[in-house]
C-alpha atoms as a PDB file:
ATOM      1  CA  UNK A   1       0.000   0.000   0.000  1.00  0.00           C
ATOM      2  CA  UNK A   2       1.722   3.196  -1.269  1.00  0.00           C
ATOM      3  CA  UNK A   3       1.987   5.992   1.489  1.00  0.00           C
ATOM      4  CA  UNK A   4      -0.626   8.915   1.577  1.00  0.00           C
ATOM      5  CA  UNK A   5       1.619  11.572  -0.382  1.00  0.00           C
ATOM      6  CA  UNK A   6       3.036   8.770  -2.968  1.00  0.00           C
ATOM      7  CA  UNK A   7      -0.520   7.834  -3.947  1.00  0.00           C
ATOM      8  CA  UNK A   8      -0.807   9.766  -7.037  1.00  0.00           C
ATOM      9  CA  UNK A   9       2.510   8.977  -8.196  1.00  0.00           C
ATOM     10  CA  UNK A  10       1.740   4.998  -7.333  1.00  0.00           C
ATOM     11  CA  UNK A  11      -1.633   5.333  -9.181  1.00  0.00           C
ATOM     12  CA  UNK A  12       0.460   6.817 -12.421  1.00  0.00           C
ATOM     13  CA  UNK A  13       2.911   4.021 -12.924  1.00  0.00           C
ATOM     14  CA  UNK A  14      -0.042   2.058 -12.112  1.00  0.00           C
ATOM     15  CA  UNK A  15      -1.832   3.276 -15.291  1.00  0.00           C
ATOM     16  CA  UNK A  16       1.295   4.206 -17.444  1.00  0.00           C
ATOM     17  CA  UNK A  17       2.370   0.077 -16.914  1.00  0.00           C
ATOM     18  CA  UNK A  18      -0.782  -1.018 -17.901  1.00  0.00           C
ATOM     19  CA  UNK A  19      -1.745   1.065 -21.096  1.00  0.00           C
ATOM     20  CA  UNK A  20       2.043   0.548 -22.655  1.00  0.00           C
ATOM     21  CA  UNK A  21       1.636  -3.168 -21.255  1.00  0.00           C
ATOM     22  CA  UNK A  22       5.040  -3.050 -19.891  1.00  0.00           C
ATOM     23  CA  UNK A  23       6.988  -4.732 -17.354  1.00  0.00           C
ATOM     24  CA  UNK A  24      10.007  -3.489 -15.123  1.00  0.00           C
ATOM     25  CA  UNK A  25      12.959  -4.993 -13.813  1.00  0.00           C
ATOM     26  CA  UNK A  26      14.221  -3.259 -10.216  1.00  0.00           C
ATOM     27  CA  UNK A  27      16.900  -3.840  -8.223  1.00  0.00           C
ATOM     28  CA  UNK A  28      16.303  -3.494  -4.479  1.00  0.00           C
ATOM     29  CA  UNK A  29      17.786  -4.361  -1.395  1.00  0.00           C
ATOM     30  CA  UNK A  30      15.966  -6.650   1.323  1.00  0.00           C
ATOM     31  CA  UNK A  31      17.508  -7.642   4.914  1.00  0.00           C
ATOM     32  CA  UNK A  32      20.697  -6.712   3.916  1.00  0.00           C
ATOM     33  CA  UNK A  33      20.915  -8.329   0.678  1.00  0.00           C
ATOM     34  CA  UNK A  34      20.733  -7.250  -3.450  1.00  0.00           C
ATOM     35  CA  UNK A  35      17.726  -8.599  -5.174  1.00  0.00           C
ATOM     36  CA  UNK A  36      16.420  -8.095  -8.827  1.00  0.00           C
ATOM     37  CA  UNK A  37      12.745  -8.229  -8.902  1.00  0.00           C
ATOM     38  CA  UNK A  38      10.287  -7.313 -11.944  1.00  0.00           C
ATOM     39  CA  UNK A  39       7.308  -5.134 -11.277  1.00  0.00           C
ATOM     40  CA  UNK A  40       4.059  -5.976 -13.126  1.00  0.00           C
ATOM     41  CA  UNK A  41       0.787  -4.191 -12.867  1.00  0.00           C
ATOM     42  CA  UNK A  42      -1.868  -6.313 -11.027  1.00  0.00           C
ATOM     43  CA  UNK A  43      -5.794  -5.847 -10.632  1.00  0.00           C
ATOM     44  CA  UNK A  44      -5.748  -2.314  -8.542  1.00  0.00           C
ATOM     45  CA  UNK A  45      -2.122  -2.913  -8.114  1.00  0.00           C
ATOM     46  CA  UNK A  46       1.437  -3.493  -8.797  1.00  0.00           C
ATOM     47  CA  UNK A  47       3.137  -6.717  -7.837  1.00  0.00           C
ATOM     48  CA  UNK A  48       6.521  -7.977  -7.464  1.00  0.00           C
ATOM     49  CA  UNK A  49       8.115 -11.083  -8.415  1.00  0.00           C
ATOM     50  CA  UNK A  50      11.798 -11.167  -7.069  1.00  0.00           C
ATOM     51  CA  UNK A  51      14.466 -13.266  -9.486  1.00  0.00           C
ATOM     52  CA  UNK A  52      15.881 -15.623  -7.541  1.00  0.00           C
ATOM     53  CA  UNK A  53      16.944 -17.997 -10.730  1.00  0.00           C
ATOM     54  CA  UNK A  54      19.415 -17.373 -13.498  1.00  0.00           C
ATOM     55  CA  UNK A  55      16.680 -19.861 -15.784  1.00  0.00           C
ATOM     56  CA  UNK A  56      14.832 -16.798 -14.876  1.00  0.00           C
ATOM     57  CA  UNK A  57      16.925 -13.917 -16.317  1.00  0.00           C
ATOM     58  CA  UNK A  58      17.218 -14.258 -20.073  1.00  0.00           C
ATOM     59  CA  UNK A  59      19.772 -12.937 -22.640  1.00  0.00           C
ATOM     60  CA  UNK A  60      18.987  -9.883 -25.024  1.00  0.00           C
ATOM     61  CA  UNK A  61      19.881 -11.925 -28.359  1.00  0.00           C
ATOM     62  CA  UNK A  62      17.150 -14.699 -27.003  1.00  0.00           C
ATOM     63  CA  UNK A  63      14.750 -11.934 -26.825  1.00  0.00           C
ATOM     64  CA  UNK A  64      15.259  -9.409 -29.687  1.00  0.00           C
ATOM     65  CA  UNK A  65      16.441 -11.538 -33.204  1.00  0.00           C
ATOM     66  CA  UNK A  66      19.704 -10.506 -34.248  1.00  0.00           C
ATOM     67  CA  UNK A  67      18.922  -8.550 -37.939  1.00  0.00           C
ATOM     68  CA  UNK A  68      20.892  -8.954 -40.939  1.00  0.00           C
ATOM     69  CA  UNK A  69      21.136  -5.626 -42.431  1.00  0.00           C
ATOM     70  CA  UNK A  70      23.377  -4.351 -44.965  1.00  0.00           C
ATOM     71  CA  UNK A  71      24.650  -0.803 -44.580  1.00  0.00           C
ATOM     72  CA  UNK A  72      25.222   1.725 -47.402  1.00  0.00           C
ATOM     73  CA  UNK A  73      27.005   5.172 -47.588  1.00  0.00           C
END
C-alpha cells in the first residue's frame, strides 16, 4: 500500500504500466541483501516477483532476433 503523499505517483505508474503493457525490472535491497525483482501491474495494483533464478533472467539476443542488415554510404 503506497503511502498517503506517494498515492498519485503509485496510481500513475499504475496506469502508465498497464496502457504501454510493460513490465520493469528493479533492483532493491531486502535484509541486507541485493535482489532483482520485476514489477508488473496487477488488478488495482502493482506486484513484485523477485528473481531468484538465473533460468529466470534471459539474454537480449534470445529476446530481440539478431537482424541482418546491410549498410550503405
Amino acid at each position: 500500500m503506497p503511502e498517503p503523499d506517494a498515492e498519485k505517483g503509485y496510481a500513475l505508474l499504475h496506469r502508465g504500466m498497464q496502457e504501454a503493457n510493460k513490465v520493469a525490472i528493479t533492483r532493491f535491497v531486502m535484509r541486507g541483501k541485493e535482489y532483482i525483482g520485476a514489477v508488473n501491474f496487477a488488478d488495482g495494483g502493482l506486484m513484485m516477483h523477485i528473481l531468484f533464478h538465473q533460468g529466470e533472467f534471459k539474454h537480449a539476443s534470445e529476446i530481440v532476433p539478431e537482424l541482418d542488415i546491410e549498410m550503405s554510404s
